[in-house]
N, C-alpha and C. Protein backbone atom coordinates (compact mmCIF):
# COMPACT_ATOMS: atom_id res chain seq x y z
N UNK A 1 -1.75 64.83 18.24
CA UNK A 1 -0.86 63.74 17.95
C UNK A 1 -1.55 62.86 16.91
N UNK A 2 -1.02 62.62 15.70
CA UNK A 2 -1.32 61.63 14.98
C UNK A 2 -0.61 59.91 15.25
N UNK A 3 -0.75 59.18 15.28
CA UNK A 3 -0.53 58.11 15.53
C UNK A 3 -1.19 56.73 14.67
N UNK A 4 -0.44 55.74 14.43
CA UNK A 4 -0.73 54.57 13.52
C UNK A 4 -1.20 53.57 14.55
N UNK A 5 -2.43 53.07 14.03
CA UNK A 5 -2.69 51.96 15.03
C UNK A 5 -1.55 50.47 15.21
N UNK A 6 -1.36 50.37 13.96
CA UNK A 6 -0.59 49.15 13.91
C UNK A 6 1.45 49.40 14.02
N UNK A 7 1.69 49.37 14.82
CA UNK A 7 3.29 50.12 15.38
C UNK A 7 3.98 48.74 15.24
N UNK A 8 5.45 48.91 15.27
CA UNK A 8 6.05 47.20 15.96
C UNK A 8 6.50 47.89 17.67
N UNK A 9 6.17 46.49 18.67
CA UNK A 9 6.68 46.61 19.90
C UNK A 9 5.51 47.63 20.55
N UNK A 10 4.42 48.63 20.28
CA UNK A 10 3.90 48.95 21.17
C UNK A 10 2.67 49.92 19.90
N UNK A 11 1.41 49.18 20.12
CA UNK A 11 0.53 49.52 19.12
C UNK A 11 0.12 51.05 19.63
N UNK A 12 -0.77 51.46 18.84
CA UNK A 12 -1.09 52.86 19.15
C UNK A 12 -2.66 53.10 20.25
N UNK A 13 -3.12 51.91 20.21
CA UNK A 13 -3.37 52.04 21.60
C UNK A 13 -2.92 51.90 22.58
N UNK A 14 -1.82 51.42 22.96
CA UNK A 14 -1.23 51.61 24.08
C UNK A 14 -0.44 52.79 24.43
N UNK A 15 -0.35 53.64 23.10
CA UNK A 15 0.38 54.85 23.32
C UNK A 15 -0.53 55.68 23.54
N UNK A 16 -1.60 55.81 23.28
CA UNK A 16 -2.95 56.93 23.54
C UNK A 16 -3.03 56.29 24.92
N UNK A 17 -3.16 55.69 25.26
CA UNK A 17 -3.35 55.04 26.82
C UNK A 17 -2.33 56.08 27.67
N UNK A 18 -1.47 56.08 27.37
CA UNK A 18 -0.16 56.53 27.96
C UNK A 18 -0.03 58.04 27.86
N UNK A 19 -0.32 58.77 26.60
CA UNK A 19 -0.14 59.83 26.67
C UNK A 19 -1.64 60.70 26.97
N UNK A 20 -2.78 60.07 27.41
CA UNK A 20 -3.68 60.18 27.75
C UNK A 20 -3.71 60.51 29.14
N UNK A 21 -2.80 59.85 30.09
CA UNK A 21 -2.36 59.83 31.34
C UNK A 21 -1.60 60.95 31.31
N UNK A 22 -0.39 61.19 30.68
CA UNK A 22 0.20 62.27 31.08
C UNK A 22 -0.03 63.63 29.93
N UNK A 23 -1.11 63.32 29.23
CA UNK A 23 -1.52 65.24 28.24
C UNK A 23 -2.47 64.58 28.30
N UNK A 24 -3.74 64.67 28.91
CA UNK A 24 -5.33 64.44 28.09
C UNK A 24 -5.57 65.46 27.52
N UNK A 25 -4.86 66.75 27.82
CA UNK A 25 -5.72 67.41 26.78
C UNK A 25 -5.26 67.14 24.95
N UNK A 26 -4.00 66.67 25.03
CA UNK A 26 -3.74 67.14 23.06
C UNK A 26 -4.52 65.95 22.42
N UNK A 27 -5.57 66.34 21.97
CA UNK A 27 -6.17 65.86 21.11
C UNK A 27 -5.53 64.56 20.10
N UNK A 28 -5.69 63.21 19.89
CA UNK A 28 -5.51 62.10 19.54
C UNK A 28 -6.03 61.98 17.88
N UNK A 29 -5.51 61.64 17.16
CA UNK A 29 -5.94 61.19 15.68
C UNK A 29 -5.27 59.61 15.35
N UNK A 30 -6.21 59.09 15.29
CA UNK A 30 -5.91 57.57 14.90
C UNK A 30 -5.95 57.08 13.55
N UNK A 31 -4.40 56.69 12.97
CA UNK A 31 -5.00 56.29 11.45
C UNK A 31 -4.57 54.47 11.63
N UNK A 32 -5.52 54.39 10.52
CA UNK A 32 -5.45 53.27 10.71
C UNK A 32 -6.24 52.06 9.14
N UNK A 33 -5.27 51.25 8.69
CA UNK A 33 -5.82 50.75 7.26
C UNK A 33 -7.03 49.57 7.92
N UNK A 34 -6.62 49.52 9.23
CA UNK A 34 -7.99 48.54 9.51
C UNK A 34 -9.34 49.96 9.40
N UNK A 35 -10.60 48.87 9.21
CA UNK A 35 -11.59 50.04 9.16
C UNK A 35 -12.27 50.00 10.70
N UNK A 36 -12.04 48.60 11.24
CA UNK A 36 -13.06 48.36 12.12
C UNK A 36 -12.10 48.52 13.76
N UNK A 37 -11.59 49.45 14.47
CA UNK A 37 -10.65 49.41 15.05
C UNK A 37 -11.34 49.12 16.52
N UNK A 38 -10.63 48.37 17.58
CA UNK A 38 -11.76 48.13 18.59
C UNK A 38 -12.36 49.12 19.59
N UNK A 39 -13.05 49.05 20.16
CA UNK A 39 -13.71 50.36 20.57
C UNK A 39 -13.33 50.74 21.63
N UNK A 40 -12.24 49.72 22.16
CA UNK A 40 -11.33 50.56 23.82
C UNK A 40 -10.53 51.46 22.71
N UNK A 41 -10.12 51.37 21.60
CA UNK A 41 -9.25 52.55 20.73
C UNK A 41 -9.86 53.57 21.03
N UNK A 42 -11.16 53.17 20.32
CA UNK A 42 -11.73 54.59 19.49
C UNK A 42 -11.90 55.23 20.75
N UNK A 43 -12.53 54.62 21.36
CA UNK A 43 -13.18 55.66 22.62
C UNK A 43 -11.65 56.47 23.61
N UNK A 44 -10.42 55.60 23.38
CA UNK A 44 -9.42 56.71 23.99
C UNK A 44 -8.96 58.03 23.33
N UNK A 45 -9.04 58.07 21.68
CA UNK A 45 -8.50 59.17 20.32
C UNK A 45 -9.88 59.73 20.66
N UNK A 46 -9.51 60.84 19.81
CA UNK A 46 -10.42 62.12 19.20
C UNK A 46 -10.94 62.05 18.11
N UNK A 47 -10.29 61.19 17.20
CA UNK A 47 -10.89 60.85 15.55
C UNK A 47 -10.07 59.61 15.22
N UNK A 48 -10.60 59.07 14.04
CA UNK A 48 -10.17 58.04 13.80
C UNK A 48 -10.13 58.25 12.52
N UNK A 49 -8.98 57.75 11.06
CA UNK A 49 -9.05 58.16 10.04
C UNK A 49 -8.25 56.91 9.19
N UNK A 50 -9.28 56.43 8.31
CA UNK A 50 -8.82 55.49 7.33
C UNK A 50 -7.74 55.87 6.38
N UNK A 51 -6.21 55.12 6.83
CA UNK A 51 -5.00 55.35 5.51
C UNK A 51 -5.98 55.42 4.60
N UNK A 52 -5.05 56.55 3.56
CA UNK A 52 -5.48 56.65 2.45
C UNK A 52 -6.61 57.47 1.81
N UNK A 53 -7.22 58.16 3.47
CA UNK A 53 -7.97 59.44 2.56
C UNK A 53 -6.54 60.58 2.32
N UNK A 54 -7.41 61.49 1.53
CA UNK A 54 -6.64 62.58 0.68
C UNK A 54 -6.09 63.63 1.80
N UNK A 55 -5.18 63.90 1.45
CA UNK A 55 -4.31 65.09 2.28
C UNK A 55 -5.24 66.20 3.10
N UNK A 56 -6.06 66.71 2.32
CA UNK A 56 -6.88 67.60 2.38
C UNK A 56 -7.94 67.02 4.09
N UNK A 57 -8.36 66.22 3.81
CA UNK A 57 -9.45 65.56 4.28
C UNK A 57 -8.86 65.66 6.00
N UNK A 58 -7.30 64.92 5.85
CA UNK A 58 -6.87 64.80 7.23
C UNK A 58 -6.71 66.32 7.62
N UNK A 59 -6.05 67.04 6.78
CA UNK A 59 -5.23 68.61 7.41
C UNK A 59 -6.97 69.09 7.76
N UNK A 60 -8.02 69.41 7.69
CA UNK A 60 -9.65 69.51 7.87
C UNK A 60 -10.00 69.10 9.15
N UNK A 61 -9.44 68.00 9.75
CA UNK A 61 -9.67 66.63 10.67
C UNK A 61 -9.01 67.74 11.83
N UNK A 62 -7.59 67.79 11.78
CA UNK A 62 -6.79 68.55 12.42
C UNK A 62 -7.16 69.73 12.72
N UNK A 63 -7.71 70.67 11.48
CA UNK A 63 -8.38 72.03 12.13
C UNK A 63 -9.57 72.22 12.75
N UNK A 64 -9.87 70.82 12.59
CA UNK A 64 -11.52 71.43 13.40
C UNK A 64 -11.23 70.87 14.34
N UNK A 65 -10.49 69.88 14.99
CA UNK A 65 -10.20 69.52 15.85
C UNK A 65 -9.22 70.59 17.07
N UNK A 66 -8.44 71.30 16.61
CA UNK A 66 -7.84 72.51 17.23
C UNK A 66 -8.59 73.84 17.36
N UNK A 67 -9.75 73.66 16.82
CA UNK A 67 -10.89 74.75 16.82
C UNK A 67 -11.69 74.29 18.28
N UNK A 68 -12.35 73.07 17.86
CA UNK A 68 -12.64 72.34 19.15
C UNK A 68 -11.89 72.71 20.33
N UNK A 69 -10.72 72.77 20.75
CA UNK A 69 -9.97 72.74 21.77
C UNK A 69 -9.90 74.10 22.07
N UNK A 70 -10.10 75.06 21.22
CA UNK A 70 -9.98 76.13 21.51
C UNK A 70 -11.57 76.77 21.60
N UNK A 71 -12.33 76.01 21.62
CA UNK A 71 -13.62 76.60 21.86
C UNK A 71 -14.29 77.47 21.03
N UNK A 72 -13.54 77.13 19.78
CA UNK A 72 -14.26 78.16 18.66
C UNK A 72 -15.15 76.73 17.36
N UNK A 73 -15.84 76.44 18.12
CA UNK A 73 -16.92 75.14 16.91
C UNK A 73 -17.06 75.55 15.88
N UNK A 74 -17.40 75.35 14.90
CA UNK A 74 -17.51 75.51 13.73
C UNK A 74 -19.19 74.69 13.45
């Protein structure tokens, strides 16, 4: 799940909170134009990724992250 930290009506930590409870396993990606996000966030996501890196960089983020889950590390 990719997700925006800054939402209207229900930020994206409160949605990793939530879908943390009911899927811990699917893996969390947090973007976010703040750089410094607080650390009850970070520590609920899987990665955290500043708007505005390059396409490339995130789709990378995502595969090693589904590699991870599947137990094949890189």
């Amino acid at each position: 799940m990719i997700l925006d930290y800054s939402m209207p009506e229900m930020d994206g930590q409160a949605v990793a909170e939530r879908m943390k409870r009911l899927k811990a396993a699917v893996p969390i990606v947090m973007l976010s134009a703040y750089v410094n996000l607080p650390r009850e966030t970070s520590a609920l996501v899987d990665r955290c990724l500043t708007k505005g890196e390059p396409t490339p960089v995130l789709l990378e983020l995502i595969a090693n992250l589904l590699r991870e889950r599947n137990g094949k590390r890189l």
